[in-house]
Protein backbone atom coordinates (compact mmCIF):
# COMPACT_ATOMS: atom_id res chain seq x y z
CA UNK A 1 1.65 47.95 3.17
CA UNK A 2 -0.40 48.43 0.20
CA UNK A 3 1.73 51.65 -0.78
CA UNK A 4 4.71 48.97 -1.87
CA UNK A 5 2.82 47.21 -4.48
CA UNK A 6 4.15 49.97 -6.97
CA UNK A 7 7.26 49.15 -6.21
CA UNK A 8 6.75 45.73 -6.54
CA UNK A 9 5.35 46.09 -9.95
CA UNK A 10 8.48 48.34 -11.02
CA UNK A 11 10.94 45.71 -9.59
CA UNK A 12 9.95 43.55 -12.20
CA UNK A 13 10.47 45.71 -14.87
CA UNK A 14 13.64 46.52 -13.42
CA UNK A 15 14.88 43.20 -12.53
CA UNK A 16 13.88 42.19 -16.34
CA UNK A 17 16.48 44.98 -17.59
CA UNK A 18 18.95 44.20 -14.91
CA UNK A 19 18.72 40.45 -15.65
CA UNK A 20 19.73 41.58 -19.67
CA UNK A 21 22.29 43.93 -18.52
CA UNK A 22 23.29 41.48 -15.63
CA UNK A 23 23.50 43.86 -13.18
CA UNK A 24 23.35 43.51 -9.97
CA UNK A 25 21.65 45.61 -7.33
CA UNK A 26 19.96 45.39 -3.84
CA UNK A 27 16.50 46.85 -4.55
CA UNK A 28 14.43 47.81 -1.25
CA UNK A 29 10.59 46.48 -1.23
CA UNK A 30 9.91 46.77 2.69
CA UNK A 31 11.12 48.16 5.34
CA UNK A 32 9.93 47.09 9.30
CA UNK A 33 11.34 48.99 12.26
CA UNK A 34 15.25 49.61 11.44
CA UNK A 35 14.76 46.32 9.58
CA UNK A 36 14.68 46.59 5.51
CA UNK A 37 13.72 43.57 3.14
CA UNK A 38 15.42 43.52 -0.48
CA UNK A 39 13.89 41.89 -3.66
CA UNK A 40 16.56 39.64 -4.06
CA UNK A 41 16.39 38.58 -0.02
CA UNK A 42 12.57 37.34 -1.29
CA UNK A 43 12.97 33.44 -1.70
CA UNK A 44 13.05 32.53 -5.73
CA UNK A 45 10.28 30.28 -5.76
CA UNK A 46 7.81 33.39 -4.14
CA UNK A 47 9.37 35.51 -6.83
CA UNK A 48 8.48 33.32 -9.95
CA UNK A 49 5.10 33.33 -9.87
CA UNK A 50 3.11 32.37 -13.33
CA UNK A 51 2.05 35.72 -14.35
CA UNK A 52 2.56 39.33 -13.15
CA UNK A 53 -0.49 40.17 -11.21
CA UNK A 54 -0.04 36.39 -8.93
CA UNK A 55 3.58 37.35 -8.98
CA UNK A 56 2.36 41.14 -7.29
CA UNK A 57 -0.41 39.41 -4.74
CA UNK A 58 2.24 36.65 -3.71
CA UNK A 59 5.47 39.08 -2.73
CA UNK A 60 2.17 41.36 -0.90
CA UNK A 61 1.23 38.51 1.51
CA UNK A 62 4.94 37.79 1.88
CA UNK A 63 6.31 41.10 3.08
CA UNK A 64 3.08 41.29 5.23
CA UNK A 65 4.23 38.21 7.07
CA UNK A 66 7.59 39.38 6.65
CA UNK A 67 6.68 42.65 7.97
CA UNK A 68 4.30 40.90 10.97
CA UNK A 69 7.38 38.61 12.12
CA UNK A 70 9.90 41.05 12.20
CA UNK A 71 7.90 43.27 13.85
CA UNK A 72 7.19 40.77 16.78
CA UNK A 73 10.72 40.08 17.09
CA UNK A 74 11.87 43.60 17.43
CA UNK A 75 9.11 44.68 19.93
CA UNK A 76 10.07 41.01 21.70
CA UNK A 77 14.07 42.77 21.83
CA UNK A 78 13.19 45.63 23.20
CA UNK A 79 10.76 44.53 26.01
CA UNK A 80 13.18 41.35 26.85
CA UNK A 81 15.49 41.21 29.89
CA UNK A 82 19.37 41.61 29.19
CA UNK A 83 19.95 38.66 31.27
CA UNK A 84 17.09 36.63 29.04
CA UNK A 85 18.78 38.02 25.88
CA UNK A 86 21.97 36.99 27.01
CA UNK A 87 20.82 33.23 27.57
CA UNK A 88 18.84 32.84 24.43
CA UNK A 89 22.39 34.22 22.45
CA UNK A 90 23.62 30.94 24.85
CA UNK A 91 21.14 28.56 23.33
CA UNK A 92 21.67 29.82 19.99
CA UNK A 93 25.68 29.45 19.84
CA UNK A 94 25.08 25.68 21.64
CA UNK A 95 22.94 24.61 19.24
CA UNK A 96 24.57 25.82 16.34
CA UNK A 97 27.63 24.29 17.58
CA UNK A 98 25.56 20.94 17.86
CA UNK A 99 24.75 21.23 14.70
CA UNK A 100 28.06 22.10 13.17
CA UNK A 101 29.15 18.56 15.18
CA UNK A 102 26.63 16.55 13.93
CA UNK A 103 27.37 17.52 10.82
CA UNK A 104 31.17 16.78 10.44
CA UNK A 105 30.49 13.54 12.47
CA UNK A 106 27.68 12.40 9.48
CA UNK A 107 30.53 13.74 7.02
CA UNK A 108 33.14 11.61 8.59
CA UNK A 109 31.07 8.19 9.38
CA UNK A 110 30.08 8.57 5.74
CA UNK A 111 33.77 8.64 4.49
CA UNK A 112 35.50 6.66 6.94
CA UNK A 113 33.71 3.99 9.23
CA UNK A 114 33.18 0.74 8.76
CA UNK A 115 29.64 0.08 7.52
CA UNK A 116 29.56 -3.86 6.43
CA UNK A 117 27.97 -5.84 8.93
CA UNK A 118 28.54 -9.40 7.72
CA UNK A 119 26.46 -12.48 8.30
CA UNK A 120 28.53 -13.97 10.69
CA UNK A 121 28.65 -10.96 12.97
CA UNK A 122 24.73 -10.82 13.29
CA UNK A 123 24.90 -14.67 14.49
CA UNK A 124 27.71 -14.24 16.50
CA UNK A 125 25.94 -11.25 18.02
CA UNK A 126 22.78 -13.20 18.49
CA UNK A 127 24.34 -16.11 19.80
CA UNK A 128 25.82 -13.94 22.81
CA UNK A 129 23.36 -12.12 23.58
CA UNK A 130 20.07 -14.53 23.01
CA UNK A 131 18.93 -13.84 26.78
CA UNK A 132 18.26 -10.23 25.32
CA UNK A 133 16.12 -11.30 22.54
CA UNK A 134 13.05 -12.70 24.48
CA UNK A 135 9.67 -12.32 23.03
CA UNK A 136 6.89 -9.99 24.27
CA UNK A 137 4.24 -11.10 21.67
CA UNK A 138 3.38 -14.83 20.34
CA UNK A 139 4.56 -14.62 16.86
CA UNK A 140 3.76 -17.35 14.04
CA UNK A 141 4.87 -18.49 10.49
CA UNK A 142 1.56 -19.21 8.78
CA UNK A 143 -0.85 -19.14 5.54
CA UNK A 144 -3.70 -17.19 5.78
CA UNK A 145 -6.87 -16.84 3.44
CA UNK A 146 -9.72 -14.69 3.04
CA UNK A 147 -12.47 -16.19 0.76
CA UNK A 148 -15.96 -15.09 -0.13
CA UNK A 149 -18.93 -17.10 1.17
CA UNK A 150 -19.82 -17.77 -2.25
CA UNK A 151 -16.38 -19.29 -4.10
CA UNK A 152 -17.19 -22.45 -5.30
CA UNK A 153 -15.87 -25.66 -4.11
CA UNK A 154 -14.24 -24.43 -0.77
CA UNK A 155 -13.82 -27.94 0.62
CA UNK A 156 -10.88 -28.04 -2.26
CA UNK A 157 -8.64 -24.98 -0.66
CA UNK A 158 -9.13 -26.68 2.54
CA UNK A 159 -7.50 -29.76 1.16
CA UNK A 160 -4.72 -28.09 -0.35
CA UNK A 161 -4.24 -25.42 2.34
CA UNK A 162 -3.79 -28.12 4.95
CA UNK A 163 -1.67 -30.49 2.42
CA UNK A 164 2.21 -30.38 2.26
CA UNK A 165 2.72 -30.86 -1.01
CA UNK A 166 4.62 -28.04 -3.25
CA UNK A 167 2.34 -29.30 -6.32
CA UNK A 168 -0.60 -28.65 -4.10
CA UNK A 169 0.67 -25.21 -2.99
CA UNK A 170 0.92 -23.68 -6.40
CA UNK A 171 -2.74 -25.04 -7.55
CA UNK A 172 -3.49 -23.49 -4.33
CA UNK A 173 -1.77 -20.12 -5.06
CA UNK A 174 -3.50 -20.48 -8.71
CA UNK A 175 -6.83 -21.04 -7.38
CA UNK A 176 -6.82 -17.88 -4.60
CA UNK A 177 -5.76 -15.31 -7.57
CA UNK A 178 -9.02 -16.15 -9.11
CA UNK A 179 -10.67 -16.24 -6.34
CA UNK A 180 -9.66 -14.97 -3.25
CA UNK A 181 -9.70 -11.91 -1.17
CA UNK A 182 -6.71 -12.25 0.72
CA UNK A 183 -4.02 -14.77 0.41
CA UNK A 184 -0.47 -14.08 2.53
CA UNK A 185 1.96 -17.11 2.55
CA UNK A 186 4.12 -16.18 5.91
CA UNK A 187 6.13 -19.34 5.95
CA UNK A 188 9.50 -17.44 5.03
CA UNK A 189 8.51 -14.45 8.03
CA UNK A 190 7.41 -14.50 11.30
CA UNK A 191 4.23 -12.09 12.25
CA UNK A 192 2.64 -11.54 15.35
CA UNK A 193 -0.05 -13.61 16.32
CA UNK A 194 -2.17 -10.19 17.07
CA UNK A 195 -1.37 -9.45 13.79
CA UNK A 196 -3.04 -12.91 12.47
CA UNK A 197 -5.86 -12.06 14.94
CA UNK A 198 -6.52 -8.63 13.42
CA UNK A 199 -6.64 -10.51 9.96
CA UNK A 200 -8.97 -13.16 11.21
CA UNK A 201 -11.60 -9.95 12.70
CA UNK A 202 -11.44 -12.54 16.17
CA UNK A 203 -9.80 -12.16 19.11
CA UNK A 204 -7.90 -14.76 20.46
CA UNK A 205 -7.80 -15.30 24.20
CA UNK A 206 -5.91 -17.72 24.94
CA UNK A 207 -3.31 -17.35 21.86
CA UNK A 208 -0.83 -19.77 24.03
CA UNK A 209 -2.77 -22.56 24.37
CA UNK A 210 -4.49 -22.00 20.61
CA UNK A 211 -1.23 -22.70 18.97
CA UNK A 212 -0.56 -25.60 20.69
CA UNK A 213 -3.62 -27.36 19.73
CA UNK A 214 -3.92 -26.10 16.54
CA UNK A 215 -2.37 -26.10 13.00
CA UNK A 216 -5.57 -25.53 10.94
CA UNK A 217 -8.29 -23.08 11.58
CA UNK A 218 -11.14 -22.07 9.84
CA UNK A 219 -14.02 -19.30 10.92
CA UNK A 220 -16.57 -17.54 8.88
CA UNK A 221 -19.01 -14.38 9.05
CA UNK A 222 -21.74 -13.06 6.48
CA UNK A 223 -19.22 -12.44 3.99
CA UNK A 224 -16.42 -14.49 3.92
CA UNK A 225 -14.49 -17.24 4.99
CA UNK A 226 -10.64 -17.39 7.06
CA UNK A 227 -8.66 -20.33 6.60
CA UNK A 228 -5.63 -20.08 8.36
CA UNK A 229 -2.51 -23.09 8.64
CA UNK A 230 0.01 -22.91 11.40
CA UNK A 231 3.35 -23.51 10.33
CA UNK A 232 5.69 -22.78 13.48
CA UNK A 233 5.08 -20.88 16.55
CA UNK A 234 7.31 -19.22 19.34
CA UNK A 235 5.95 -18.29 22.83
CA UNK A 236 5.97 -14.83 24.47
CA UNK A 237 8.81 -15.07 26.83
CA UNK A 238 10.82 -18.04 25.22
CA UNK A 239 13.97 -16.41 22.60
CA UNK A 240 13.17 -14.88 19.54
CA UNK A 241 14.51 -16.75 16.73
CA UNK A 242 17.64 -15.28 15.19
CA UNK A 243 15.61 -14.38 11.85
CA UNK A 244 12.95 -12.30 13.43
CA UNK A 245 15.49 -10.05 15.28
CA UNK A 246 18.07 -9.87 12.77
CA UNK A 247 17.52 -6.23 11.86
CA UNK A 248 17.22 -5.20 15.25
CA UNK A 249 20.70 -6.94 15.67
CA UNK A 250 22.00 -5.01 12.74
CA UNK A 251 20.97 -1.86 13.86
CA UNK A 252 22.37 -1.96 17.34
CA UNK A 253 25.48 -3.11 16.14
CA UNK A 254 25.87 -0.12 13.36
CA UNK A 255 24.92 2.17 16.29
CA UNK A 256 27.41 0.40 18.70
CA UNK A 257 30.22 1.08 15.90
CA UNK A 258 28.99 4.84 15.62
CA UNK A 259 29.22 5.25 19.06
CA UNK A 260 32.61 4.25 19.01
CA UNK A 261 33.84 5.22 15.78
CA UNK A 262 32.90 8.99 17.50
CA UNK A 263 34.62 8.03 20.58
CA UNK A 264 37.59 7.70 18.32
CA UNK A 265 37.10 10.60 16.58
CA UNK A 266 36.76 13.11 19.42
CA UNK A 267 39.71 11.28 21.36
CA UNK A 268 42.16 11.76 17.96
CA UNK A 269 41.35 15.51 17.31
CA UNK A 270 41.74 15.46 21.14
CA UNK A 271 45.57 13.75 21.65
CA UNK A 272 46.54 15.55 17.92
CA UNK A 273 45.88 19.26 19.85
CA UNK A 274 47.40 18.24 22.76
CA UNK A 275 50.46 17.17 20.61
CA UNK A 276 50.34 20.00 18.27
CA UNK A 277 49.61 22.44 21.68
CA UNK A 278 46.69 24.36 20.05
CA UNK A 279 45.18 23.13 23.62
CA UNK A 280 46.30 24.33 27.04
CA UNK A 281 44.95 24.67 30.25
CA UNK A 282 45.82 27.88 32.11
């Protein structure tokens, strides 16, 4: 392949003049088999290299993998059966017709369904279908900090950790910017309670009968100190509350209305052929 790096070099030039003249030809660089590769059939990113020796060394290694692949395909052609040929032409016109499909569907739920999902269908939703909702992990609305063994005057985030005061929250929140590692307020979102345990570095055993009996927990190691409160808790295996699923609602419902808006779709371009008779059965 190394004889084409002459011609590579006088492409340039050529495409520089042809560029001022702007004319346009098909200029060979390779040629595989029965199989020829033009400059301009060289992707445009390959092509516009910095200078002109990386520009020269690039297009090489390209038409030798050009040249490699091509190769393997046309040896692959001729040692193939007819019959194999003839199913992998199959496969190719199916999936291109998938894709063509796809494609027009996307176009058309983009221009013409229905994509507002309001409020008041994600609670209706939930509200019918709450026995589908139950949970497979204990999940928990909680405050969770990570302190260093040495921040003075722990005793005080205790206290204010464990208070319900708003006042007491934000001197809290003040205090753990200075001086904490962690702090996570999850009182507006549920997390799983393996999630908490990963947090805490402790496993939890008995996570059902933890929560139960406890709102405020505290555990240590060389380094630092947890805290965590428990606000609310729900049970593996009891319903998941409405807020926790509510994007998994809204996601099954948008798919639910693509599934029909396509229904629609196929069934209209199906009765308007019928009407127009562009579709007969012999």
């Amino acid at each position: 392949m190394n004889r084409f790096i002459p011609v590579i070099l006088i492409v340039f030039v050529f495409c520089g003049c042809s560029n001022s003249s702007r004319q346009v030809k098909r200029i060979p660089v390779a040629k595989a088999g029965l199989k020829v590769l033009h400059y301009e059939e060289i992707p445009e990113q390959t092509r516009k290299a910095a200078t002109l020796a990386d520009s020269a060394a690039i297009i090489q290694k390209y038409i030798n993998k050009w040249a490699k692949r091509e190769l393997m395909f046309q040896k692959a052609e001729e040692n193939l059966s007819p019959d194999l040929l003839n199913e992998i032409e199959e496969q190719i016109q199916e999936t291109r017709q998938d894709l063509v499909v796809y494609e027009y569907q996307r176009m058309m739920i983009l221009q013409k369904m229905d994509t507002v999902i309001t409020g008041g269908e994600l609670e209706k939703y939930y509200a019918d279908n709450v026995n589908s909702f139950n949970l497979t992990s204990n999940i928990v609305k909680a405050l969770f900090l990570k302190l260093p063994v040495e921040t003075p005057n722990i005793w005080k985030f205790k206290s204010l950790a464990r208070s319900n005061s708003q006042k007491d929250f934000q001197e809290l929140e003040s205090l753990c910017y200075q001086f904490a590692e962690k702090f996570d307020d999850f009182n507006e979102e549920w997390i799983t309670m393996d999630r908490l345990s990963f947090e805490l570095k402790q496993d939890i055993s008995d996570q059902e009968n933890f929560l139960k009996w406890t709102t405020y927990y505290e555990t240590r190691d060389s380094g630092s100190v947890y805290m965590i409160v428990i606000y609310d808790y729900r049970l593996r295996g009891t319903a998941a509350p409405f807020e926790y699923v509510r994007e998994d609602i809204k996601r099954i419902i948008w798919n639910n209305r693509r599934i029909d808006f396509i229904k629609e779709l196929e069934n209209g371009i199906y009765n308007e052929s019928i009407k127009e008779n562009s579709f007969k059965i012999y």
